[in-house]
Protein backbone atom coordinates (compact mmCIF):
# COMPACT_ATOMS: atom_id res chain seq x y z
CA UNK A 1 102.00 84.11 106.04
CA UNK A 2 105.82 84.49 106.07
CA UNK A 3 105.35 88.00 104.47
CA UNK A 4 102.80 89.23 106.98
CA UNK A 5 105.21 88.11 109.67
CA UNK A 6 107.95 90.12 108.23
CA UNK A 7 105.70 92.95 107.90
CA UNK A 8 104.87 93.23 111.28
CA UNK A 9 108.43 92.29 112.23
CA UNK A 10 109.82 95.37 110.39
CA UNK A 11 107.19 97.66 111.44
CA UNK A 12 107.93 97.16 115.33
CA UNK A 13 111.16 97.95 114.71
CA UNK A 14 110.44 100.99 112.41
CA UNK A 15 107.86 102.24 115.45
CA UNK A 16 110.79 101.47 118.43
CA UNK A 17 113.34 103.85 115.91
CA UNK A 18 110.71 106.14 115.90
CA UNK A 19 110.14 106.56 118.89
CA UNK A 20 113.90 107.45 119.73
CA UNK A 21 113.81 109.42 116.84
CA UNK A 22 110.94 111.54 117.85
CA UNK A 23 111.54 112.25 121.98
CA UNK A 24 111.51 115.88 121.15
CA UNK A 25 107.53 115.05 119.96
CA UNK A 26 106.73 113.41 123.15
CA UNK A 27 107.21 109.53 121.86
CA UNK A 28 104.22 110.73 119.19
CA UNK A 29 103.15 107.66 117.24
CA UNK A 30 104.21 107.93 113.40
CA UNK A 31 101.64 105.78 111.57
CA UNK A 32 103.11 103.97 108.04
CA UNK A 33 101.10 103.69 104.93
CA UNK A 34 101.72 102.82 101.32
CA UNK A 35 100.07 105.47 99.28
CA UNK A 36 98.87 105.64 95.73
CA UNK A 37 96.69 106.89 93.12
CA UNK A 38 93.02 106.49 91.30
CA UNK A 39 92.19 109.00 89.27
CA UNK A 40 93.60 112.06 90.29
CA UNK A 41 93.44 111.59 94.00
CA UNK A 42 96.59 110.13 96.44
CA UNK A 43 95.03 107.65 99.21
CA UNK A 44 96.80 105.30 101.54
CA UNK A 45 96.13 102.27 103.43
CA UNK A 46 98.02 101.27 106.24
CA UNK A 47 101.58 99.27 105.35
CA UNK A 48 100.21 96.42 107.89
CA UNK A 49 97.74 95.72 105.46
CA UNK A 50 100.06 94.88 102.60
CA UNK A 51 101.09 91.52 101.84
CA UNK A 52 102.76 92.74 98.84
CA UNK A 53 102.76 94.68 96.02
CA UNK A 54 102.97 93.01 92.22
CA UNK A 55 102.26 93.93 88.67
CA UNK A 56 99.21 92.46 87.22
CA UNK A 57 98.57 89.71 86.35
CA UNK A 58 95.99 87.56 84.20
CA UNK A 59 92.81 87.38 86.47
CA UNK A 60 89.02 85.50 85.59
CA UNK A 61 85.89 87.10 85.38
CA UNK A 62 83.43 85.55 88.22
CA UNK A 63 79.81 85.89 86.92
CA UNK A 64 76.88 87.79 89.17
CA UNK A 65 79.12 90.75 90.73
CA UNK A 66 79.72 93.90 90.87
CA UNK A 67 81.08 95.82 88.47
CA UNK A 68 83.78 96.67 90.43
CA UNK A 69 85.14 92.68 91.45
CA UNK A 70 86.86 92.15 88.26
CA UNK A 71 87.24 88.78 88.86
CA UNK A 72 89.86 86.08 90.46
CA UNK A 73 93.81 86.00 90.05
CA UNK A 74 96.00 83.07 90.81
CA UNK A 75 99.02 84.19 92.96
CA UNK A 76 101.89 81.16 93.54
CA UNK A 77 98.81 78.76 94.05
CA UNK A 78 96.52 80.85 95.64
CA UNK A 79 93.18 82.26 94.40
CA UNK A 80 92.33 85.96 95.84
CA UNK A 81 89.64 88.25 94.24
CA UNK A 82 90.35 91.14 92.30
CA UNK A 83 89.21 94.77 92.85
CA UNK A 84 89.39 97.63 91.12
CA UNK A 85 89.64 100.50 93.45
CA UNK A 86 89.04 103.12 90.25
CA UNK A 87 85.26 101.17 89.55
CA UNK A 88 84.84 101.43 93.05
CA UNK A 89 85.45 105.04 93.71
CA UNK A 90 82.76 105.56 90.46
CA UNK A 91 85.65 106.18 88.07
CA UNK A 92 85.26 105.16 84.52
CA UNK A 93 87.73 102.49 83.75
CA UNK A 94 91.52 102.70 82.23
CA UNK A 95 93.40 100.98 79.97
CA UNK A 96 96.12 99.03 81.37
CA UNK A 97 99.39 100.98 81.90
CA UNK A 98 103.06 99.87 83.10
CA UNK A 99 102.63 102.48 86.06
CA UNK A 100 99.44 99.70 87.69
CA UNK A 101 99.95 97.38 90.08
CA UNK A 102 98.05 94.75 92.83
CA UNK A 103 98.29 95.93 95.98
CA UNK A 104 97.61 92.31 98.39
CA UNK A 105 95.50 93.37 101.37
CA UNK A 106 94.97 91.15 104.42
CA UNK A 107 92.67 92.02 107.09
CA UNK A 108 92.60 89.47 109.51
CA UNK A 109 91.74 86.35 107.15
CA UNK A 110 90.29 87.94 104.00
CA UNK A 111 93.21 88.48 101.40
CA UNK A 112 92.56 90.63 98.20
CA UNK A 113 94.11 92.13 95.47
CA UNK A 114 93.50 95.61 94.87
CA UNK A 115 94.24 97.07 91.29
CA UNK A 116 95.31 100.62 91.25
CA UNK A 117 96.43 103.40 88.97
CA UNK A 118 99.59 103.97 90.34
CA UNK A 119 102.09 103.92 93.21
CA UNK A 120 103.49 106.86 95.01
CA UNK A 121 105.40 106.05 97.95
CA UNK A 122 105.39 104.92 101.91
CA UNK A 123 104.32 107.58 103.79
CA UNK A 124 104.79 108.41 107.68
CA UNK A 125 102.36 110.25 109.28
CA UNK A 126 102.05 111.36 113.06
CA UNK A 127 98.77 109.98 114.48
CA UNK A 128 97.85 114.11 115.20
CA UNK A 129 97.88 115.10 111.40
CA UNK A 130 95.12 112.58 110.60
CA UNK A 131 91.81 113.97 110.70
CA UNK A 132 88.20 112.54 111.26
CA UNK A 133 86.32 112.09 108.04
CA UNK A 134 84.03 115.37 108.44
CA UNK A 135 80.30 114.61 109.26
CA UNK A 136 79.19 115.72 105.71
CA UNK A 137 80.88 113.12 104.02
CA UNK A 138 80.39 110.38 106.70
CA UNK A 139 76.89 109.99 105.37
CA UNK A 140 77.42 107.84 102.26
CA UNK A 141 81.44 106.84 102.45
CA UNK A 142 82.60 104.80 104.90
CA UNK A 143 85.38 103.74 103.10
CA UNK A 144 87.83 106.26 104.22
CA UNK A 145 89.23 106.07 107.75
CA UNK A 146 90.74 109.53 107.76
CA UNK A 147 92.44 112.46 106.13
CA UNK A 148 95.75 112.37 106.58
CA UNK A 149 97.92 116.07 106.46
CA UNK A 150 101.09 116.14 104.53
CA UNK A 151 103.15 119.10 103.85
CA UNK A 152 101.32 119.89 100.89
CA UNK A 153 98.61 118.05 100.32
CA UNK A 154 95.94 115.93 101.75
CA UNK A 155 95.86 111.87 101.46
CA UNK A 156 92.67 110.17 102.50
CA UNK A 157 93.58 106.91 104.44
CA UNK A 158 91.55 104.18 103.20
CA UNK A 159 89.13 101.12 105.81
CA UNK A 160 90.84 97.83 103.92
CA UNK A 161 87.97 96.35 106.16
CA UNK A 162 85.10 98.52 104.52
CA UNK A 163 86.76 97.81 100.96
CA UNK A 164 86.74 94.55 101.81
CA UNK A 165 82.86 94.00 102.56
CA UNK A 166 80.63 91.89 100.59
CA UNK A 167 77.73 94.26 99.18
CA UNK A 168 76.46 91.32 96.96
């Protein structure tokens, strides 16, 4: 609860700098996300989400669901499922690597841990670079919130509520 707190703490201050950083931009809102990878693709979900990040850790198997609920991890007392974003996504499964890592998601009072490939970095990205989902892919994902423009490259911004669904 303490780290949520903290989170939210640091990210009103981050947004106030911002915005006296950015006056030039018209006080433009600069969204933060923590980004990372499955597979071969970079997404992000938004750093309010984020309870913390840790390297993983012994988790149980939980009988009768999906493939993609590995199972239940213990974290300082506290018992959060386990989901691997790569079985989600339809990606075959990897062996484990010293570049994975948990990612704890809160949103509102369901907690998670979501296993992923890698980390990449915190990202800040104006509210105008992120782009609707575009109707053709609507259809069967709503997982993904947005596309998100970088210099470079694109980052899909991931719904930590959609992950976070029961569909069993």
């Amino acid at each position: 609860m303490q780290d949520a707190m903290a989170l939210k703490e640091l990210f009103e201050k981050q947004k106030k700098g911002n915005k006296d950083e950015n006056r030039a931009d018209d006080n433009e809102e600069i969204l933060q996300f923590i980004g990372f990878i499955i597979g071969t693709e970079e997404y992000a979900i938004p750093i309010l989400n984020i309870l913390e990040i840790v390297k993983p850790i012994g988790y149980t198997r939980v009988p009768e669901t999906p493939n993609y609920v590995l199972g239940v991890f213990n974290l300082r007392g506290n018992v959060f499922p386990l989901i691997s974003l790569r079985l989600k996504f339809g990606l075959p499964p990897e062996k484990l690597n010293k570049d994975m890592r948990y990612l704890v998601v809160r949103h509102n009072d369901q907690i998670a841990g979501f296993y992923i490939d890698r980390l990449t970095e915190a990202i800040r990205i104006k509210q105008s670079d992120i782009d609707p989902v575009p109707e053709t892919l609507l259809e069967n994902n709503q997982l993904i919130f947005g596309i998100g423009k970088r210099e470079d490259k694109l980052v899909s911004i991931l719904k930590v509520e959609e992950i976070l669904k029961k569909d069993f």
